[in-house]
PDB file of N, CA and C in Angstrom:
ATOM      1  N   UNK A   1       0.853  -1.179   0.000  1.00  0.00           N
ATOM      2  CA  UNK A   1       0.000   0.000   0.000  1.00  0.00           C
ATOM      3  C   UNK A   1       0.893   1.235   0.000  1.00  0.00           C
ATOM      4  N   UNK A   2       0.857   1.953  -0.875  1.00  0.00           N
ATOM      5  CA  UNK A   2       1.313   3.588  -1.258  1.00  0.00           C
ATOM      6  C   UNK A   2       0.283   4.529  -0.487  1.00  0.00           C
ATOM      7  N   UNK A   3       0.907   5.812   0.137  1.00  0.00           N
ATOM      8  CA  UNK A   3       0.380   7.003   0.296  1.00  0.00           C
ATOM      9  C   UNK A   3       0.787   8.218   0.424  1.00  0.00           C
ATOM     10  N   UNK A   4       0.198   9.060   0.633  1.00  0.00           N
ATOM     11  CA  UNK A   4       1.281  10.320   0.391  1.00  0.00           C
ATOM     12  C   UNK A   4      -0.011  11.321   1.315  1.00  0.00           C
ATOM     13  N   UNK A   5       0.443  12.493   0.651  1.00  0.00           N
ATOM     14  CA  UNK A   5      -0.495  13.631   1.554  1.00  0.00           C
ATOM     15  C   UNK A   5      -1.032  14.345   0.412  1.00  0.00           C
ATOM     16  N   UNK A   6      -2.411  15.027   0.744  1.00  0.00           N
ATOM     17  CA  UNK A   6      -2.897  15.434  -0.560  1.00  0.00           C
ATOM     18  C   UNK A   6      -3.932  16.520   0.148  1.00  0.00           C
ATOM     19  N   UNK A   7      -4.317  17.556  -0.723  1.00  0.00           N
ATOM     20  CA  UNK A   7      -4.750  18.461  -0.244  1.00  0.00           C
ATOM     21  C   UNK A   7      -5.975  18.539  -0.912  1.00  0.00           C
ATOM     22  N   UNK A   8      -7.063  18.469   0.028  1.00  0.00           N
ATOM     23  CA  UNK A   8      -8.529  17.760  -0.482  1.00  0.00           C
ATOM     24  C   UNK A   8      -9.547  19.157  -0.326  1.00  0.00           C
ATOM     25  N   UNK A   9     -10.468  19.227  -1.444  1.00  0.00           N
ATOM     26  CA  UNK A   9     -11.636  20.300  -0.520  1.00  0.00           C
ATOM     27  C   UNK A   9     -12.157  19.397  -0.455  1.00  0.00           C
ATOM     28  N   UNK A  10     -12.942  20.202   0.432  1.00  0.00           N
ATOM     29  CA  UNK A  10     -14.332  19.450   1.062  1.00  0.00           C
ATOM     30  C   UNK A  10     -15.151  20.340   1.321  1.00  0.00           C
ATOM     31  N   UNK A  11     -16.425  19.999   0.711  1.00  0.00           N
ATOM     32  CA  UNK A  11     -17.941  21.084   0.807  1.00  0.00           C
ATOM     33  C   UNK A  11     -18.592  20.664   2.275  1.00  0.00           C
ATOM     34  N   UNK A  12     -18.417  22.240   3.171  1.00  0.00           N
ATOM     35  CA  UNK A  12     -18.839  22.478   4.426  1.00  0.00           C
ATOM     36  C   UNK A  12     -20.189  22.192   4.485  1.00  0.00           C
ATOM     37  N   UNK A  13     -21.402  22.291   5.374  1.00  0.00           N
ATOM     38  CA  UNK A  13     -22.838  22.167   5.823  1.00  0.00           C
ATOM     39  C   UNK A  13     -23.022  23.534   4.947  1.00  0.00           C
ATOM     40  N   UNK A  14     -22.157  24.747   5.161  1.00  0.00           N
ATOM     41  CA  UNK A  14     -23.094  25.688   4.435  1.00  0.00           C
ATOM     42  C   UNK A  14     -22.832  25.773   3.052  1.00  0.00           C
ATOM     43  N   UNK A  15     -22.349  25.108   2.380  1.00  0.00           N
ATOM     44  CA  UNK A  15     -22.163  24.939   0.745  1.00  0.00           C
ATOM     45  C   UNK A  15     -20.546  25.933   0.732  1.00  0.00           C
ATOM     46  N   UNK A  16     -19.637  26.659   1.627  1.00  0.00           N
ATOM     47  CA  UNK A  16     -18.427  26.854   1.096  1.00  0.00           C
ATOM     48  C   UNK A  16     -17.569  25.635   0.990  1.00  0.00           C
ATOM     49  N   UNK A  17     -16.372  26.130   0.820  1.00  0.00           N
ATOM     50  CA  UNK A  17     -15.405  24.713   0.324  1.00  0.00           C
ATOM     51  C   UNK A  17     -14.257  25.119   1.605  1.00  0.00           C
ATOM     52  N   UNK A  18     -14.216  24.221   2.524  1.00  0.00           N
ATOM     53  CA  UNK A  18     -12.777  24.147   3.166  1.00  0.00           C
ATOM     54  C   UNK A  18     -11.602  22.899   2.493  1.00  0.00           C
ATOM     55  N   UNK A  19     -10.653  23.408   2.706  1.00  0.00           N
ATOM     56  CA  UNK A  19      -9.117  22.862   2.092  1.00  0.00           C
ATOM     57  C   UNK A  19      -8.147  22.250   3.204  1.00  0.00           C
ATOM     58  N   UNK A  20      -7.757  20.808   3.281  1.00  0.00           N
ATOM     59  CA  UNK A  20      -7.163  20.662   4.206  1.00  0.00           C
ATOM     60  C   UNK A  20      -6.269  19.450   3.551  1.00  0.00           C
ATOM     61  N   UNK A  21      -4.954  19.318   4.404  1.00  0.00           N
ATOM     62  CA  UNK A  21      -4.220  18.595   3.887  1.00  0.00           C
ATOM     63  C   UNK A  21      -4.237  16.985   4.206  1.00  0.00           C
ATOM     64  N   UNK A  22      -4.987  15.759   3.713  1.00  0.00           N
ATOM     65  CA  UNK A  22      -5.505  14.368   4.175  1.00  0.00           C
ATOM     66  C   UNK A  22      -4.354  12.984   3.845  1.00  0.00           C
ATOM     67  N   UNK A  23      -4.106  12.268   3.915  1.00  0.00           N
ATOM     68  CA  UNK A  23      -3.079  10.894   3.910  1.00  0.00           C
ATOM     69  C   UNK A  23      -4.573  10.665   2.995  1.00  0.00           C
ATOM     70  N   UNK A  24      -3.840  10.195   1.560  1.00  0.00           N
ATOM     71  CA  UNK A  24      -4.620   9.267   0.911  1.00  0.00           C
ATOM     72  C   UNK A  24      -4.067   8.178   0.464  1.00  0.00           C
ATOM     73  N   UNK A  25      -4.565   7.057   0.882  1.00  0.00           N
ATOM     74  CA  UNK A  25      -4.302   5.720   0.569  1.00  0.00           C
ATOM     75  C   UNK A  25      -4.338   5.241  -1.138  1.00  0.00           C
ATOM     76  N   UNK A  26      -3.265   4.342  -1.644  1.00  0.00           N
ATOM     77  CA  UNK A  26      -3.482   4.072  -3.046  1.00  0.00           C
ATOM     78  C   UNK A  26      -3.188   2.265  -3.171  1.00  0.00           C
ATOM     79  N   UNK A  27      -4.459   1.994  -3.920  1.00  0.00           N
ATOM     80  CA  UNK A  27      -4.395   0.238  -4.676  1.00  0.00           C
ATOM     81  C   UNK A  27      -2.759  -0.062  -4.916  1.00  0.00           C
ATOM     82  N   UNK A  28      -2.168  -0.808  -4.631  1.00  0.00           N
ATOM     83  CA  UNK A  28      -0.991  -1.055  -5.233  1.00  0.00           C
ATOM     84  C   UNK A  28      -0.828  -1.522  -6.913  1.00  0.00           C
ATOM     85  N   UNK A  29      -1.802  -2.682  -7.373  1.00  0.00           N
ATOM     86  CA  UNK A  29      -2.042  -2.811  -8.574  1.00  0.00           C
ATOM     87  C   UNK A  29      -2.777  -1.856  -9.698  1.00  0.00           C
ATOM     88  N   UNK A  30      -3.533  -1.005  -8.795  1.00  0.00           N
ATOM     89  CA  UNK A  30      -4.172  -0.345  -9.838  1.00  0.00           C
ATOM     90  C   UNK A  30      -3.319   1.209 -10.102  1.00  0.00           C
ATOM     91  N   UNK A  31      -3.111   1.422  -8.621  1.00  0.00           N
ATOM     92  CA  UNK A  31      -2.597   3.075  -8.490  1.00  0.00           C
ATOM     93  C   UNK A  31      -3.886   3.898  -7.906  1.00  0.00           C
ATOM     94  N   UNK A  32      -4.961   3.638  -8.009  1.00  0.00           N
ATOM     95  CA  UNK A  32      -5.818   4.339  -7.756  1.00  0.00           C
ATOM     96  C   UNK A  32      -6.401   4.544  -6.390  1.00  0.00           C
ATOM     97  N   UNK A  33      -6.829   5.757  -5.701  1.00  0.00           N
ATOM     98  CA  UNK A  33      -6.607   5.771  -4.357  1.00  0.00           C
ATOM     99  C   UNK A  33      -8.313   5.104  -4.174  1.00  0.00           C
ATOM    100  N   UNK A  34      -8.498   4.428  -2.642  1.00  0.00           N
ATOM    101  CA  UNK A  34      -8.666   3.666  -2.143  1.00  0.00           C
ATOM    102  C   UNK A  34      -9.662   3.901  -0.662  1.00  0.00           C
ATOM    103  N   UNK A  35      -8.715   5.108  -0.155  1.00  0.00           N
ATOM    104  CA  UNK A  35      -9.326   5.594   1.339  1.00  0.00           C
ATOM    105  C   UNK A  35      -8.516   6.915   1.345  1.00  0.00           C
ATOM    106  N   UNK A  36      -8.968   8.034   2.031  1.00  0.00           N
ATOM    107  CA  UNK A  36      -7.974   9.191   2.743  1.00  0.00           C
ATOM    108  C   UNK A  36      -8.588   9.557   4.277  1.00  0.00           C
ATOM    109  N   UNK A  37      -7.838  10.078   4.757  1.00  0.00           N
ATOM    110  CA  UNK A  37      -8.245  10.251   6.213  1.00  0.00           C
ATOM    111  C   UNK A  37      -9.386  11.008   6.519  1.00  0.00           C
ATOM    112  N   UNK A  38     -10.171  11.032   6.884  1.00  0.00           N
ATOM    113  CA  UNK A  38     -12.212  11.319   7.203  1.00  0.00           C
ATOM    114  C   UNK A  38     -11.553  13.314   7.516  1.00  0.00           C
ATOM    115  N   UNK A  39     -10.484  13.635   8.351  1.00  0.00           N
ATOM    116  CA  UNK A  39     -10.352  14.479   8.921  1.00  0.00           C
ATOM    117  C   UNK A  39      -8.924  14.934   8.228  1.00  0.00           C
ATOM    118  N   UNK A  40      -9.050  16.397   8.544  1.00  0.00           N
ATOM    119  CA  UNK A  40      -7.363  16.334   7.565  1.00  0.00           C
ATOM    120  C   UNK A  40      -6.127  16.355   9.249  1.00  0.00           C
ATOM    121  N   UNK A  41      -4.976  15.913   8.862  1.00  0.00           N
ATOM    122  CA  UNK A  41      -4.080  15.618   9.563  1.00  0.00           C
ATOM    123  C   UNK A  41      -2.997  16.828   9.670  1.00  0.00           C
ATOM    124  N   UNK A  42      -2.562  16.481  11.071  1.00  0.00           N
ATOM    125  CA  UNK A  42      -1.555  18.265  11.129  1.00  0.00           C
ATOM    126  C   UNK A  42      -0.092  17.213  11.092  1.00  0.00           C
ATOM    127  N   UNK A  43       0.780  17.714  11.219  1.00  0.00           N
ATOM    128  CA  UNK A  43       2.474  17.560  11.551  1.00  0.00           C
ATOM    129  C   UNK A  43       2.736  17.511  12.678  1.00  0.00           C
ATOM    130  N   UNK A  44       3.220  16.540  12.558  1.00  0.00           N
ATOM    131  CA  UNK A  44       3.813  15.809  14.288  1.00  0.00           C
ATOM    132  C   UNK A  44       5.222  14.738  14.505  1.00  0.00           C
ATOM    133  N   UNK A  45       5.524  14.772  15.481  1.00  0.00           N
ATOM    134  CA  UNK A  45       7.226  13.998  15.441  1.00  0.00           C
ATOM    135  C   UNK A  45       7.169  13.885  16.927  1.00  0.00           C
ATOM    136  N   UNK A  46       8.382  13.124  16.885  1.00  0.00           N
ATOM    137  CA  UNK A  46       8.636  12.782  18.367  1.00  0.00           C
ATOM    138  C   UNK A  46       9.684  13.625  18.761  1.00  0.00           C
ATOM    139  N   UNK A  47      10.466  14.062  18.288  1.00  0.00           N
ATOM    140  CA  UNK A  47      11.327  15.394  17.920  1.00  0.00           C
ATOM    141  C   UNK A  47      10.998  16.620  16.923  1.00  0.00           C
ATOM    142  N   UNK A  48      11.647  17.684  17.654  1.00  0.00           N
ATOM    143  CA  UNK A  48      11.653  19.107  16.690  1.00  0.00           C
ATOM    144  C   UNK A  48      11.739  18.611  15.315  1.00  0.00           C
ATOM    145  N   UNK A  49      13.212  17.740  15.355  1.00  0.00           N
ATOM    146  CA  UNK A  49      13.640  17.679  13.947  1.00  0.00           C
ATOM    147  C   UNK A  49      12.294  16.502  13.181  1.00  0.00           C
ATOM    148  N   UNK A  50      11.921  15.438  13.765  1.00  0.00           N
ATOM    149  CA  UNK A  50      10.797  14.966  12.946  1.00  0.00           C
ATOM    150  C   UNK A  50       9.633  15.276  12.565  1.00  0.00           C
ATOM    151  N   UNK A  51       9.308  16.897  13.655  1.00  0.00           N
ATOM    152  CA  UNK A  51       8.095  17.642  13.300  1.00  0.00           C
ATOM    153  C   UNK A  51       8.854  18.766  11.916  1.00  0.00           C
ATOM    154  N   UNK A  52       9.290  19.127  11.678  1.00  0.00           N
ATOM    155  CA  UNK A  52      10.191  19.790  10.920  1.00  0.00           C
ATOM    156  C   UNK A  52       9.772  19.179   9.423  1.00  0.00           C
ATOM    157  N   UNK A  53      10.251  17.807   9.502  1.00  0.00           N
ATOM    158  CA  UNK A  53      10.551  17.203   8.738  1.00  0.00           C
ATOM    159  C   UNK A  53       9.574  16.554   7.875  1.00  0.00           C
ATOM    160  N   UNK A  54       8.221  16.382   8.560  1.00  0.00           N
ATOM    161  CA  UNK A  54       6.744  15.831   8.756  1.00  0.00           C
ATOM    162  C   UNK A  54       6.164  17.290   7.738  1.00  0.00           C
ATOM    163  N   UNK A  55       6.393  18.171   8.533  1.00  0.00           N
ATOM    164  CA  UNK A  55       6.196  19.570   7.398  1.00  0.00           C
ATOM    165  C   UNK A  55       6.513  19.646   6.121  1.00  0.00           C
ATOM    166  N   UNK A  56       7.816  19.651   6.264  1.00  0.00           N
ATOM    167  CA  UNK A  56       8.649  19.089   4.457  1.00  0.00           C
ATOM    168  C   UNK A  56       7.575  18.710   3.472  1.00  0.00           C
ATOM    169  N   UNK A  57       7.454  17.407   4.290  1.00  0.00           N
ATOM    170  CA  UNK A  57       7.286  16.402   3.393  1.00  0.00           C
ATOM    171  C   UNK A  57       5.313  16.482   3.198  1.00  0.00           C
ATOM    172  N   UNK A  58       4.491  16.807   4.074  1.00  0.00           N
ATOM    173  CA  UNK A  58       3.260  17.983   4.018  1.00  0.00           C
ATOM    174  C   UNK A  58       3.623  18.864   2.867  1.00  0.00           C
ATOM    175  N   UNK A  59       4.621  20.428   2.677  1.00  0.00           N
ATOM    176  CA  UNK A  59       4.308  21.144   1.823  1.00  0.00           C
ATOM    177  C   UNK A  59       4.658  20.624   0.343  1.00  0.00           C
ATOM    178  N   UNK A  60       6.042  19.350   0.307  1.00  0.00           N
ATOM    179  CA  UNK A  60       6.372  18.771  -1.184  1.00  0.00           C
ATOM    180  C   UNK A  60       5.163  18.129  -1.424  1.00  0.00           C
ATOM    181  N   UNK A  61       4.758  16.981  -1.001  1.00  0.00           N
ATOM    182  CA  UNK A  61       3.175  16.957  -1.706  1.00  0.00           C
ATOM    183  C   UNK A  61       2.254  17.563  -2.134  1.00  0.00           C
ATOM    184  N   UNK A  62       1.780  18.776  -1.311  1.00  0.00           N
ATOM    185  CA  UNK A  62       1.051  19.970  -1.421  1.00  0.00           C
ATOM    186  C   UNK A  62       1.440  20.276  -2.495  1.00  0.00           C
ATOM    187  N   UNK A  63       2.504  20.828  -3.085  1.00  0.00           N
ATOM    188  CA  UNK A  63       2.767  21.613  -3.990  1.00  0.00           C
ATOM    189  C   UNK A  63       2.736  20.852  -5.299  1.00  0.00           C
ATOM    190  N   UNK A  64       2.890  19.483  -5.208  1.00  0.00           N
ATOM    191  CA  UNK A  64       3.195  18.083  -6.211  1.00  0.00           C
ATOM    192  C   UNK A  64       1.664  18.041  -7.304  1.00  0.00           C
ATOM    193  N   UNK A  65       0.733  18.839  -6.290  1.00  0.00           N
ATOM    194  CA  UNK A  65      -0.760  18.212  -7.470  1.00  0.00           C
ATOM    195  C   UNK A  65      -1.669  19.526  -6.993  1.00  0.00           C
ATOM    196  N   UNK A  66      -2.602  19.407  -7.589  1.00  0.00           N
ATOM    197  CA  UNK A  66      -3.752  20.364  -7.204  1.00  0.00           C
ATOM    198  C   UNK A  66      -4.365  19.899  -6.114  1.00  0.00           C
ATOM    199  N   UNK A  67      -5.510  20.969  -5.385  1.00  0.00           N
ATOM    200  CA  UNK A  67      -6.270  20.004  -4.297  1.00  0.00           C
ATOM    201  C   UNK A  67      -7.497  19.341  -5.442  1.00  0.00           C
ATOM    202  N   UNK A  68      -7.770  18.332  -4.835  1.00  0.00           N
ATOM    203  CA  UNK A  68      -8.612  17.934  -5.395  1.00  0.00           C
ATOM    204  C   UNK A  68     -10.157  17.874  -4.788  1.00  0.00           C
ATOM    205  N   UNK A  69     -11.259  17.316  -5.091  1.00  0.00           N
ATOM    206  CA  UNK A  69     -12.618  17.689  -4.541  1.00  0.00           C
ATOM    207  C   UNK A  69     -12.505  16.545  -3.995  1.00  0.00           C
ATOM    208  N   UNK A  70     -12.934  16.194  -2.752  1.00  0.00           N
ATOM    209  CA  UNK A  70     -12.992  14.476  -1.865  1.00  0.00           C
ATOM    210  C   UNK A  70     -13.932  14.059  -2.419  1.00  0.00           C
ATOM    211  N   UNK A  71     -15.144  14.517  -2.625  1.00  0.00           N
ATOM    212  CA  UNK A  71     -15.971  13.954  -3.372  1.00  0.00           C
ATOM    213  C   UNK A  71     -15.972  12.718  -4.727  1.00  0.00           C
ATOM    214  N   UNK A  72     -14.954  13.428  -5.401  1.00  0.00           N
ATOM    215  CA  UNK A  72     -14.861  13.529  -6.587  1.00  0.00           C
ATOM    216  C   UNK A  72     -13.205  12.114  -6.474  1.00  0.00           C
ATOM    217  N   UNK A  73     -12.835  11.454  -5.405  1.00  0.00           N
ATOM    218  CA  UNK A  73     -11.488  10.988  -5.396  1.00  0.00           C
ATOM    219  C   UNK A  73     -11.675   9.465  -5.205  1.00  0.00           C
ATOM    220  N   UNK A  74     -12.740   9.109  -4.102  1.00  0.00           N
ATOM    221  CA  UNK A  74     -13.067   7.477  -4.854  1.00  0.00           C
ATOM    222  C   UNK A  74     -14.368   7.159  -5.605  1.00  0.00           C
TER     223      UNK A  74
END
């Protein structure tokens, strides 16, 4: 199983769009994602340097694709 971080909207109760950054899960045979996290996920480590680092690797994904609509992803 592949995943990465991906930056999802999602349509609020009052019809705006919030943007948050989610772990989405991907098929290994197919490539195609599968599950992402219900809630979006913050940066965390057991150290400075692995919260640091947890960020990194948060904004290189971010920047890697568009957000996409959750709706619209399985």
């Amino acid at each position: 199983m592949v995943w990465n971080y991906r930056v999802l909207k999602r349509r609020q109760k009052d019809g705006s769009w919030i943007f948050g950054i989610h772990e989405v899960f991907y098929d290994d045979e197919t490539g195609k994602p599968f599950a992402f996290t219900e809630e979006s996920v913050f940066p965390q480590g057991t150290s400075y340097k692995e919260l640091v680092k947890d960020l990194q690797y948060m904004l290189k994904d971010a920047r890697r694709a568009k957000p996409i609509d959750a709706r619209k992803l399985l």
